[in-house]
C-alpha atoms as a PDB file:
ATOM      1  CA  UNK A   1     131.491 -40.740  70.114  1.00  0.00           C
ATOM      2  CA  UNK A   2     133.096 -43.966  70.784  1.00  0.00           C
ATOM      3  CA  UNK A   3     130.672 -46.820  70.666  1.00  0.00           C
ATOM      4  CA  UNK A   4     130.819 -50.428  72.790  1.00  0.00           C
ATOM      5  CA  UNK A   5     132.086 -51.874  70.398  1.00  0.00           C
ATOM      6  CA  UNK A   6     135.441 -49.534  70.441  1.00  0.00           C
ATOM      7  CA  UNK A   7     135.358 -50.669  74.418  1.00  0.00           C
ATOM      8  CA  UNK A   8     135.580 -54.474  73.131  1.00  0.00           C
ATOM      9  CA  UNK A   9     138.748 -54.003  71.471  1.00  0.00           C
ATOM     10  CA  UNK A  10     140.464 -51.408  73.988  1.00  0.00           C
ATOM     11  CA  UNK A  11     142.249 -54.000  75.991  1.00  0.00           C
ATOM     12  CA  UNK A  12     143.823 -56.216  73.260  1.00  0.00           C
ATOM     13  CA  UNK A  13     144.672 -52.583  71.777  1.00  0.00           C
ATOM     14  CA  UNK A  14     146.132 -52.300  74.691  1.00  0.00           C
ATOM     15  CA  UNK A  15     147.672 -55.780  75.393  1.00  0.00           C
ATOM     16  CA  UNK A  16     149.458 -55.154  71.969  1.00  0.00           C
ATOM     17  CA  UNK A  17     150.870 -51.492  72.018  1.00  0.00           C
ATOM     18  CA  UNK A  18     152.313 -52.718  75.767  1.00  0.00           C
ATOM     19  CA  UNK A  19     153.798 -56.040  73.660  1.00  0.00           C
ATOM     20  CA  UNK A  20     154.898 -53.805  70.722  1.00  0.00           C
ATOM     21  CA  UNK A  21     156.715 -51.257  73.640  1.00  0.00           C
ATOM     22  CA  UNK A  22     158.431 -54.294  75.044  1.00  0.00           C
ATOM     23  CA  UNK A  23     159.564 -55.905  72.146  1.00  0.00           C
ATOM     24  CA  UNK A  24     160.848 -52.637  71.233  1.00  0.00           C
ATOM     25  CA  UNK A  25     162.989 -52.011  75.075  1.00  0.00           C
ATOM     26  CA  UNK A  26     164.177 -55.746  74.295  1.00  0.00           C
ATOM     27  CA  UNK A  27     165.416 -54.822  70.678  1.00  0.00           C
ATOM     28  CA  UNK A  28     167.059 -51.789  72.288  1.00  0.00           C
ATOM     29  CA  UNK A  29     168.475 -53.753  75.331  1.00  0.00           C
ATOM     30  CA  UNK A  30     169.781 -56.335  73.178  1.00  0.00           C
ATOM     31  CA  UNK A  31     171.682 -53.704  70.477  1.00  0.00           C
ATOM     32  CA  UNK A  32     172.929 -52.022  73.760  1.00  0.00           C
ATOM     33  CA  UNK A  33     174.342 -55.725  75.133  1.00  0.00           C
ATOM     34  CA  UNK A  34     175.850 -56.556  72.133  1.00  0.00           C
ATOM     35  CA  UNK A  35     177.486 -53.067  72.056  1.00  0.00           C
ATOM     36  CA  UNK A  36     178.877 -53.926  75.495  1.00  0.00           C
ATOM     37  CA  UNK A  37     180.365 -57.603  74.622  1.00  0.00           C
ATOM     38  CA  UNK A  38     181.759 -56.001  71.087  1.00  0.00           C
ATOM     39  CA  UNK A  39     183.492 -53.385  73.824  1.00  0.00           C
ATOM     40  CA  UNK A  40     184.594 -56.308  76.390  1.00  0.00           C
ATOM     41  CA  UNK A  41     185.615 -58.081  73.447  1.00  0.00           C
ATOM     42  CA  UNK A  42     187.929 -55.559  72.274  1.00  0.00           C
ATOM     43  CA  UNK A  43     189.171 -54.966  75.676  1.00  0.00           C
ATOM     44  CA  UNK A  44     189.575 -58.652  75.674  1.00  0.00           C
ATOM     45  CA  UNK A  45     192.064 -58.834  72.743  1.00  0.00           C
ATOM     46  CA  UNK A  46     193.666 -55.502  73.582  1.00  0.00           C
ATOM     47  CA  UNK A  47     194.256 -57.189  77.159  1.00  0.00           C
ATOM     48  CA  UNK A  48     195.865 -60.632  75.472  1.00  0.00           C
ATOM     49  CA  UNK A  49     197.650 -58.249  73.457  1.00  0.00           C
ATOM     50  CA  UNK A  50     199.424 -56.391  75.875  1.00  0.00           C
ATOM     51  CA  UNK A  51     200.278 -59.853  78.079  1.00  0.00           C
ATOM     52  CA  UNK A  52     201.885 -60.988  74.724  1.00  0.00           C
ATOM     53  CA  UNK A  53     204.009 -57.862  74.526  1.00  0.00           C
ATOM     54  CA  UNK A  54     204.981 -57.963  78.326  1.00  0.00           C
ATOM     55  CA  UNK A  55     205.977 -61.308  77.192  1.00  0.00           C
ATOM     56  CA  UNK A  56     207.749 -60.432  74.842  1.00  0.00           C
ATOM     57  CA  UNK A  57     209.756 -57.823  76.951  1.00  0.00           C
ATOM     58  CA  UNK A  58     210.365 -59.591  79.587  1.00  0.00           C
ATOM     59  CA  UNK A  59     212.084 -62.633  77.000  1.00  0.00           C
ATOM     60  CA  UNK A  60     214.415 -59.709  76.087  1.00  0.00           C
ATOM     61  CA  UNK A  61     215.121 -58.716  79.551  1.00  0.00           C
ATOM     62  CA  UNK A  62     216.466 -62.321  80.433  1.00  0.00           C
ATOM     63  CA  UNK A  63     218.399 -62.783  77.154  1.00  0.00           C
ATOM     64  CA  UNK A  64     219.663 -58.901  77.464  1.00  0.00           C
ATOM     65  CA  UNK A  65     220.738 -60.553  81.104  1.00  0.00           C
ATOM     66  CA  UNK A  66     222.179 -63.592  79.862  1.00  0.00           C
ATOM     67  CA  UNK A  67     224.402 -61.637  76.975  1.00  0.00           C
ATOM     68  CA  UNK A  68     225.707 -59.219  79.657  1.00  0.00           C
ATOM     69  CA  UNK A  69     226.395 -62.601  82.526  1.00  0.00           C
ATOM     70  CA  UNK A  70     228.430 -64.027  79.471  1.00  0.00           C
ATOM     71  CA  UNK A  71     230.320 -60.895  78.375  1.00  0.00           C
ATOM     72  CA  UNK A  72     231.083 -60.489  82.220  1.00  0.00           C
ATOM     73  CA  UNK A  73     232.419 -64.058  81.834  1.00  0.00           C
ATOM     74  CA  UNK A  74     234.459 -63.487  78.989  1.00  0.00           C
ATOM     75  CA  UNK A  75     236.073 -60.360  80.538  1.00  0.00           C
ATOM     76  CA  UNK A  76     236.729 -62.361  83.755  1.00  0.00           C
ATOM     77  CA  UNK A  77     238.197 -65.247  82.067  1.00  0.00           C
ATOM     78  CA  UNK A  78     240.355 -62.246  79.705  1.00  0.00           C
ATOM     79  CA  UNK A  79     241.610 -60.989  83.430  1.00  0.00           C
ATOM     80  CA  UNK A  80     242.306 -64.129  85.145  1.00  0.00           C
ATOM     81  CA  UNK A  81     244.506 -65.195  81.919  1.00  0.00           C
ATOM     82  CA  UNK A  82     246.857 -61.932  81.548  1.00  0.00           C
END
């Protein structure tokens, strides 16, 4: 059976199987965070992304405006002259 001298080395067994578990959870933990900022990353860029396009659409909106204020012009000024 298990002598005293097993007893002696129990709790640092013990001490480093706990320290081996919780580096282990902290490896996992950390993968899992990094998972999560890759994802909030990518949300991130998807988010800047889309604000660029509304951007971009609303740009075209106000020049679309513009052109149509100006052809609106054109056919007033067309009117007013005949």
């Amino acid at each position: 059976g298990p002598t005293g001298q097993d007893d002696e080395w129990e709790p640092l067994y013990q001490r480093t199987a706990k320290y081996l578990e919780i580096e282990k959870r902290v490896t996992v933990l950390n993968h899992r965070l990094d998972i999560i900022k890759d994802l909030f990353d990518m949300l991130a860029s998807e988010m800047h992304a889309k604000h660029a396009t509304n951007l971009e659409v609303i740009v075209i909106v106000l020049i679309l405006i513009e052109v149509i204020f100006q052809i609106l012009e054109l056919l007033q000024g067309r009117i007013l002259d005949s």
